[in-house]
Protein backbone atom coordinates (compact mmCIF):
# COMPACT_ATOMS: atom_id res chain seq x y z
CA UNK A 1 16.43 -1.92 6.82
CA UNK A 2 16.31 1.56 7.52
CA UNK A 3 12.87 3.95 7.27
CA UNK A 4 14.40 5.91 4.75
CA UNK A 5 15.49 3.00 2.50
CA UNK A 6 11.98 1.53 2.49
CA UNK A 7 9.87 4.67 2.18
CA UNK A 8 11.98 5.54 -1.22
CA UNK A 9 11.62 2.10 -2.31
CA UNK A 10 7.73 1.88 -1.50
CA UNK A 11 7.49 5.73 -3.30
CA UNK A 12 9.15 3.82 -6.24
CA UNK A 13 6.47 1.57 -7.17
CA UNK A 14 3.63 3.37 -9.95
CA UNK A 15 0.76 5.47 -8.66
CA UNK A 16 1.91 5.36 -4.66
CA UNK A 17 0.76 7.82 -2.35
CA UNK A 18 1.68 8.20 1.54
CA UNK A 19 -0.15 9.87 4.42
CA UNK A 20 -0.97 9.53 8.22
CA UNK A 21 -4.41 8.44 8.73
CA UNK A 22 -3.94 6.60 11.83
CA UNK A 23 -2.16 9.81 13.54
CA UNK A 24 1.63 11.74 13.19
CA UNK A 25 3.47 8.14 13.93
CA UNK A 26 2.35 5.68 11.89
CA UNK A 27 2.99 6.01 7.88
CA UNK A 28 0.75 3.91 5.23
CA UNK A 29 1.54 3.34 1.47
CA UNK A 30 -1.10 3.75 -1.00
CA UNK A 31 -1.94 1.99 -4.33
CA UNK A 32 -5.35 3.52 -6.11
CA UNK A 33 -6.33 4.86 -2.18
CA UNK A 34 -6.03 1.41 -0.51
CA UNK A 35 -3.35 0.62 1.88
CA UNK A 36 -0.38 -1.86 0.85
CA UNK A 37 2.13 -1.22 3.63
CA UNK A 38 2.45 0.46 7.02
CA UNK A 39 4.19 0.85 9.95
CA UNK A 40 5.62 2.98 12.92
CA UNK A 41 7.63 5.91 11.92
CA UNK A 42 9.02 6.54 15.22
CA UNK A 43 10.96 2.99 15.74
CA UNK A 44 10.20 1.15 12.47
CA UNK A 45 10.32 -1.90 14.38
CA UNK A 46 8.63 -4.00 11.63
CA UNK A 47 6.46 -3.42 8.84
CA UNK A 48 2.74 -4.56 8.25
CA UNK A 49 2.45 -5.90 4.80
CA UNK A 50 -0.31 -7.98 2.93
CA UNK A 51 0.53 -11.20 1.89
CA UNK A 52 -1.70 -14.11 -0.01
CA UNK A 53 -2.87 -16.44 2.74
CA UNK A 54 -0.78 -19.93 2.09
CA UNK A 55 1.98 -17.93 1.43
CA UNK A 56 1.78 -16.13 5.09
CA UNK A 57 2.05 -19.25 6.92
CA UNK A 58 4.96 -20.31 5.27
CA UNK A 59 7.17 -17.16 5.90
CA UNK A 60 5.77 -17.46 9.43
CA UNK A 61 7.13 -21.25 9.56
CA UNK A 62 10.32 -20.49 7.93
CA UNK A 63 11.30 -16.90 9.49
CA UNK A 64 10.71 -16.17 13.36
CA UNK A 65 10.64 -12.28 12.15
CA UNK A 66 7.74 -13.10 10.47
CA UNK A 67 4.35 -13.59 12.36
CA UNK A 68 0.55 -12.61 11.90
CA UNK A 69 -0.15 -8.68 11.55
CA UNK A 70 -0.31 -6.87 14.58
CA UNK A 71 -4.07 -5.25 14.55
CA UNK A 72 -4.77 -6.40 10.78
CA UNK A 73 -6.66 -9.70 9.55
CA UNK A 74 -4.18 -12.69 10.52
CA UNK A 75 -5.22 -14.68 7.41
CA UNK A 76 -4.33 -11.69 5.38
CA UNK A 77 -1.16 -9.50 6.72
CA UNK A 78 2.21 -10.28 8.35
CA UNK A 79 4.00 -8.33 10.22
CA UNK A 80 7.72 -8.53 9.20
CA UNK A 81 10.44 -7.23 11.67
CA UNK A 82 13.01 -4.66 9.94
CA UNK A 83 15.47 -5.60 12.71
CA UNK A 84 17.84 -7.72 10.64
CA UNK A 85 15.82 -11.36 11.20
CA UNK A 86 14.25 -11.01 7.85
CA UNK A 87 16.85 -10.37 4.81
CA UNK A 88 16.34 -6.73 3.10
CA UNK A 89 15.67 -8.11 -0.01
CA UNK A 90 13.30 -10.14 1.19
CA UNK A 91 11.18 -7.79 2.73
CA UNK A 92 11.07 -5.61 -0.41
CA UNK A 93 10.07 -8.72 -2.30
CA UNK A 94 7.29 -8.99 -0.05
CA UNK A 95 6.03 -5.04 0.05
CA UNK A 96 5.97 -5.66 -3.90
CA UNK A 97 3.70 -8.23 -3.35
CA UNK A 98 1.45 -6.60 -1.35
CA UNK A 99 1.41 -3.48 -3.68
CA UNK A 100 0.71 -5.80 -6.31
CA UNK A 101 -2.32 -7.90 -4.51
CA UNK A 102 -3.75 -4.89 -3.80
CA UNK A 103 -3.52 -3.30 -7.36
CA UNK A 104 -5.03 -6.79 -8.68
CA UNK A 105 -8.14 -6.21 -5.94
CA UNK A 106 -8.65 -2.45 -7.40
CA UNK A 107 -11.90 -2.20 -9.10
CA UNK A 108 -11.34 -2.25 -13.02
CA UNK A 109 -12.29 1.47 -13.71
CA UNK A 110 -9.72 2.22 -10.85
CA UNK A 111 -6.83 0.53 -12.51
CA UNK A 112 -7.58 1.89 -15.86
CA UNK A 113 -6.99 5.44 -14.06
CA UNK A 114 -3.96 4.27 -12.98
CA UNK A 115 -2.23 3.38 -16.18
């Protein structure tokens, strides 16, 4: 999974912004101004991504590319390695699912801007 390839398909999902809040290196992804995705622009090692809770331990069983977020809530965010132990699709499957947990989470009024 290249940088490139993710930030296009992360830019593809409705209402997604991007920025650098945590300094010139690290890239988040937006839905309605709360963060869905991030991760190192430099290496791209893996991607921090949100992820319901049962659901998180069970990648983390099943895929050793998988494991708790680095410097996020454990219950709450994986980190999931773009260095070919974790199948492409897979991890685009999963940054949908975090885009759409936290569209579900937006306040009502918030949504209804959205769409």
């Amino acid at each position: 999974m290249t940088l490139d390839y993710f930030r296009d398909y992360c830019l593809s999902l409705p209402n997604v912004t991007e920025d650098t809040p945590f300094g010139p290196d690290v890239l988040v992804f937006r839905v309605g101004g709360k963060i869905f995705a991030l991760m190192d622009m430099e290496t791209f090692p893996y991607v921090n991504l949100k992820c319901d809770p049962e659901r998180a331990i069970q990648l983390r069983e099943e895929y050793p590319g998988i494991t708790p977020g680095y410097h996020m809530n454990k219950k709450l965010w994986n980190s999931v390695s773009t260095q070919g132990n974790v199948p492409d699709p897979l991890i685009l499957e999963l940054a949908k699912d975090s885009y759409q947990l936290i569209f579900e989470s937006l306040p009502k009024k918030v949504k209804e801007s959205l769409q």
